[in-house]
Protein backbone atom coordinates (compact mmCIF):
# COMPACT_ATOMS: atom_id res chain seq x y z
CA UNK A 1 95.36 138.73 86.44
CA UNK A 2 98.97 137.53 85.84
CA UNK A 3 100.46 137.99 82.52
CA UNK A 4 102.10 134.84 80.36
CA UNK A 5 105.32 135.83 79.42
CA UNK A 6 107.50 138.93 79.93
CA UNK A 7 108.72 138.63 76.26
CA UNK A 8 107.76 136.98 73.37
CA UNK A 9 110.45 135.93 70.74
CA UNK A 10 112.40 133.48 73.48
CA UNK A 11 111.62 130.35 75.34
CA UNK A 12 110.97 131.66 78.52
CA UNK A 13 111.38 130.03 82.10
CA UNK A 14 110.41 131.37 85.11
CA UNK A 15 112.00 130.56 88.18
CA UNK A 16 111.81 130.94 92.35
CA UNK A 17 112.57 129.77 95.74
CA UNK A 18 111.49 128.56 98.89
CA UNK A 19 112.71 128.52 102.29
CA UNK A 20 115.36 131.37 102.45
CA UNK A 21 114.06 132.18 106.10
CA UNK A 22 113.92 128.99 107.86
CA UNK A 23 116.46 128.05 110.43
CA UNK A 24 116.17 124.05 109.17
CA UNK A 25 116.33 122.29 105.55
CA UNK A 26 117.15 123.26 102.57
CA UNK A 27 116.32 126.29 99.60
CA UNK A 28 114.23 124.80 97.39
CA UNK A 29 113.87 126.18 93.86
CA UNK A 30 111.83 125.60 90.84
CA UNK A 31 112.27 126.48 86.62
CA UNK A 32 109.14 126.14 84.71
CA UNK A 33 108.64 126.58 81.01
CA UNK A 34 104.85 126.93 80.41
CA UNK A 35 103.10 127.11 77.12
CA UNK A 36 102.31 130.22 75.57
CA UNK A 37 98.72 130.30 76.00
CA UNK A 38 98.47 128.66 79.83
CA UNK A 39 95.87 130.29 82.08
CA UNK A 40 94.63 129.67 85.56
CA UNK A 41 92.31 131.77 87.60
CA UNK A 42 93.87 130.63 90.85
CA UNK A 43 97.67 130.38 90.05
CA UNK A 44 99.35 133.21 91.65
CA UNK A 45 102.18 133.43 94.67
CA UNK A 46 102.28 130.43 96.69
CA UNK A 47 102.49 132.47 99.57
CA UNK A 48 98.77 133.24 98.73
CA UNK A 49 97.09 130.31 98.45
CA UNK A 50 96.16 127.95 101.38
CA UNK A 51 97.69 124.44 100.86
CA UNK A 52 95.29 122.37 99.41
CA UNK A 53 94.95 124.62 96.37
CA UNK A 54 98.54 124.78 96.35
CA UNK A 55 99.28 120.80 95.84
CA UNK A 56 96.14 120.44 93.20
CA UNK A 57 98.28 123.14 91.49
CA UNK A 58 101.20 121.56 91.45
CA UNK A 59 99.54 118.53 89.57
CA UNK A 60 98.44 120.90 86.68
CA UNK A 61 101.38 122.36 86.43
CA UNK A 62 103.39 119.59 86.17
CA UNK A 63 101.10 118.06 83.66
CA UNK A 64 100.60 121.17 81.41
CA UNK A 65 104.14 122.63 81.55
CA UNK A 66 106.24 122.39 78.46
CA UNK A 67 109.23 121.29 81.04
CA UNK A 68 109.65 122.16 84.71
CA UNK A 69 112.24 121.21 87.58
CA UNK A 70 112.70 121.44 91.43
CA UNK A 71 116.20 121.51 92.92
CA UNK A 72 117.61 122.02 96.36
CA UNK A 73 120.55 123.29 98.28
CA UNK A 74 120.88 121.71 101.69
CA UNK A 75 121.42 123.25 104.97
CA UNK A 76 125.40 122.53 105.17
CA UNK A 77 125.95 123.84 101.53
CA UNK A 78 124.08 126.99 102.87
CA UNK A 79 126.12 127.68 105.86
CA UNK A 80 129.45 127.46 103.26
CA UNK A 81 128.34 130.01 101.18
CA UNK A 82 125.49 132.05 102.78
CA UNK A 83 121.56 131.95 101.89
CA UNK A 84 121.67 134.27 99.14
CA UNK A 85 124.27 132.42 97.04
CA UNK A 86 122.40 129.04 97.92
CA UNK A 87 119.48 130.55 96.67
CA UNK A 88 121.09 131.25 92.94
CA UNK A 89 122.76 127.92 92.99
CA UNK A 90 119.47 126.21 93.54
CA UNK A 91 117.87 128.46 90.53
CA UNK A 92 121.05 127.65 88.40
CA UNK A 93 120.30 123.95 89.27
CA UNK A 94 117.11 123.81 88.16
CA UNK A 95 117.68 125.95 85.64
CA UNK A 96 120.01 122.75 84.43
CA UNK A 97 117.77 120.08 85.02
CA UNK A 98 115.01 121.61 82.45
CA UNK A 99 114.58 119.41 79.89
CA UNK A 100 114.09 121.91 77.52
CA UNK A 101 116.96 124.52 77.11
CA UNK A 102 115.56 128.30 77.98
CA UNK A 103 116.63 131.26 75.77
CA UNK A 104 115.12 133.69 79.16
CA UNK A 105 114.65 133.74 82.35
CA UNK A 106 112.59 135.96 84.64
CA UNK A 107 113.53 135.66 88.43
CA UNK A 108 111.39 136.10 91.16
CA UNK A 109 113.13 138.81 93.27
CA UNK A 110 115.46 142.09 92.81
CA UNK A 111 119.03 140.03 92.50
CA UNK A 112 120.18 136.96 90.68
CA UNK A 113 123.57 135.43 89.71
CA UNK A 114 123.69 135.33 86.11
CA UNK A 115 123.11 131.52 84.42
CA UNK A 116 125.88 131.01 81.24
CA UNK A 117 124.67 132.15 78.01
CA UNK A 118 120.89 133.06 79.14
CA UNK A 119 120.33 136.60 79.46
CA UNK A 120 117.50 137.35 82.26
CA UNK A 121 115.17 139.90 83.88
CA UNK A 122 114.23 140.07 87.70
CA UNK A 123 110.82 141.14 88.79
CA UNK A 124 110.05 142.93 92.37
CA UNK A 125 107.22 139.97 93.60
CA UNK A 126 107.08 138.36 89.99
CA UNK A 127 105.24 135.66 91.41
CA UNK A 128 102.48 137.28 91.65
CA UNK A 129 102.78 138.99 87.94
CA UNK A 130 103.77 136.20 85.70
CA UNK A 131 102.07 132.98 85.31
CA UNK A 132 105.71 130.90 85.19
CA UNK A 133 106.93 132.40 88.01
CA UNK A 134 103.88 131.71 89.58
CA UNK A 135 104.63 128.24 89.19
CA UNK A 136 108.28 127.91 90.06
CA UNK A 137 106.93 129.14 93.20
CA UNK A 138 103.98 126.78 93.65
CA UNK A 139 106.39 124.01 93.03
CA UNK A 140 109.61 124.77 95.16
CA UNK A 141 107.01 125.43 97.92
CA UNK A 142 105.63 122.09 97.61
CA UNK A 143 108.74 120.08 97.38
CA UNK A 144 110.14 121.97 99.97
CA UNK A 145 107.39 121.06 102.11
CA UNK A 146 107.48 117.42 101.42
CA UNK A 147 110.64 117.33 102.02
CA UNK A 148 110.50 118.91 105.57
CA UNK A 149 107.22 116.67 106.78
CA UNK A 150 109.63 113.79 105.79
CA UNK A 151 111.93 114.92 108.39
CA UNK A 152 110.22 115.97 110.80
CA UNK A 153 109.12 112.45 111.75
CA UNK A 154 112.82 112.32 113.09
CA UNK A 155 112.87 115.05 115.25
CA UNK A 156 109.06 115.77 116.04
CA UNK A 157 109.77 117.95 118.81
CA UNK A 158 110.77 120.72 116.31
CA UNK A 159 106.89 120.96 114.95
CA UNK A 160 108.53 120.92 111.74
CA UNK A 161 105.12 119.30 110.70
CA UNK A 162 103.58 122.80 111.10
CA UNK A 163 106.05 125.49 111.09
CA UNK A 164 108.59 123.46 107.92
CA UNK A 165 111.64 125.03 109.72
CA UNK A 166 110.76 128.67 109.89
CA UNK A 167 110.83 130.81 112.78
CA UNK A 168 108.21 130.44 115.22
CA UNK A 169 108.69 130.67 118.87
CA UNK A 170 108.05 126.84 119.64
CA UNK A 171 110.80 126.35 116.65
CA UNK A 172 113.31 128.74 118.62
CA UNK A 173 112.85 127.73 121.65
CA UNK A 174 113.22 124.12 121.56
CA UNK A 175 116.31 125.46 119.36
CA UNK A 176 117.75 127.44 122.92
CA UNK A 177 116.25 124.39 124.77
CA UNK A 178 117.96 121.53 123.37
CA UNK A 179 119.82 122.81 120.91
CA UNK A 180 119.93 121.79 116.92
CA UNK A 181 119.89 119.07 114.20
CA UNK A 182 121.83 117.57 111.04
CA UNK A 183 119.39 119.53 109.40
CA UNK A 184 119.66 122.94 110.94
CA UNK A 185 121.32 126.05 109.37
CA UNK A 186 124.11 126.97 112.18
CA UNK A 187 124.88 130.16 110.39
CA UNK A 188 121.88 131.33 111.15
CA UNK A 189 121.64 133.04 115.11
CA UNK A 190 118.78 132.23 117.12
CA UNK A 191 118.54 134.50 120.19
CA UNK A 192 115.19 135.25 122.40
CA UNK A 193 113.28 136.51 121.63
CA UNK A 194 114.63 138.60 118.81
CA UNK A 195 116.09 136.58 115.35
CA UNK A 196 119.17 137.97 113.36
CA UNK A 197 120.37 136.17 110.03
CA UNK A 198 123.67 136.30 109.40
């Protein structure tokens, strides 16, 4: 069972990511605020749940959160100043678009670049411990998902419809094949049949 909040004297937003390991697209990230009392018996780690359940998630989410937002980093912004950085700026972005101001945060994760003025707490697989996280996670999946099946349709020989830009052998070797897209990250090294990140 996931807990509601990790304290409870602030206004408390959870946050996470999507898509660090794919060679194409962007890091998504979410910020959700959820009331004190929310409860789901099926909201946990995205990772977890098959799709379906994911996306009717997603709709209760956004229509019981107190405020929630999705934002992005794209694939060029990522090879400029590496994954992990991208990955903070895309928290810090949502983080901004809330339309409620947080007084917490609690990060999916073991490393975060501090947000101005809002003291926070990372959590070792949060998303599976606290309800909000749960939800950032739910909803950067989603969006990140949409976003790559809306692509794909330009470049359909990337299976980008199945895999949404992470590693599997038909994405890497039509990579080594024919080589890459707008969309791909060129900072990250595909070789065969062994993938390094750098």
């Amino acid at each position: 069972m996931l807990a509601a909040r990790y304290q409870h004297e602030f206004i408390e937003a959870g946050c996470d990511e999507a898509g660090r390991g794919c060679l194409a697209g962007p890091v998504f990230a979410a910020a959700v605020i959820l009331p004190p009392d929310f409860d789901h018996h099926l909201l946990n780690d995205s990772k977890q749940l098959p799709e379906e359940v994911r996306y009717s998630l997603r709709t209760e989410i956004e229509q019981k959160a107190i405020a929630y937002a999705v934002a992005s980093v794209d694939n060029l912004e990522i090879d400029e100043i590496n994954i992990l950085n991208a990955s903070f700026l895309a928290m810090h972005r949502a983080i901004e678009k809330l339309t409620l101001a947080p007084q917490f945060l609690i990060i999916d994760g073991n490393r975060f670049k501090k947000y101005p003025n809002i003291p926070h707490e990372c959590i070792i697989q949060g998303d599976g411990k606290y309800f909000s996280i749960a939800a950032a996670s739910i909803l950067a999946k989603t969006y990140r998902d949409d976003y790559m099946l809306q692509i794909a349709t330009e470049h359909p020989e990337y299976d980008w419809h199945s895999n949404k830009g992470y590693p599997t052998i038909k994405h890497r070797e039509t990579i080594l094949k024919i080589g890459y897209t707008p969309y791909h990250r060129l900072t990250f090294r595909v070789s065969d049949p062994q993938l390094s990140i750098f």
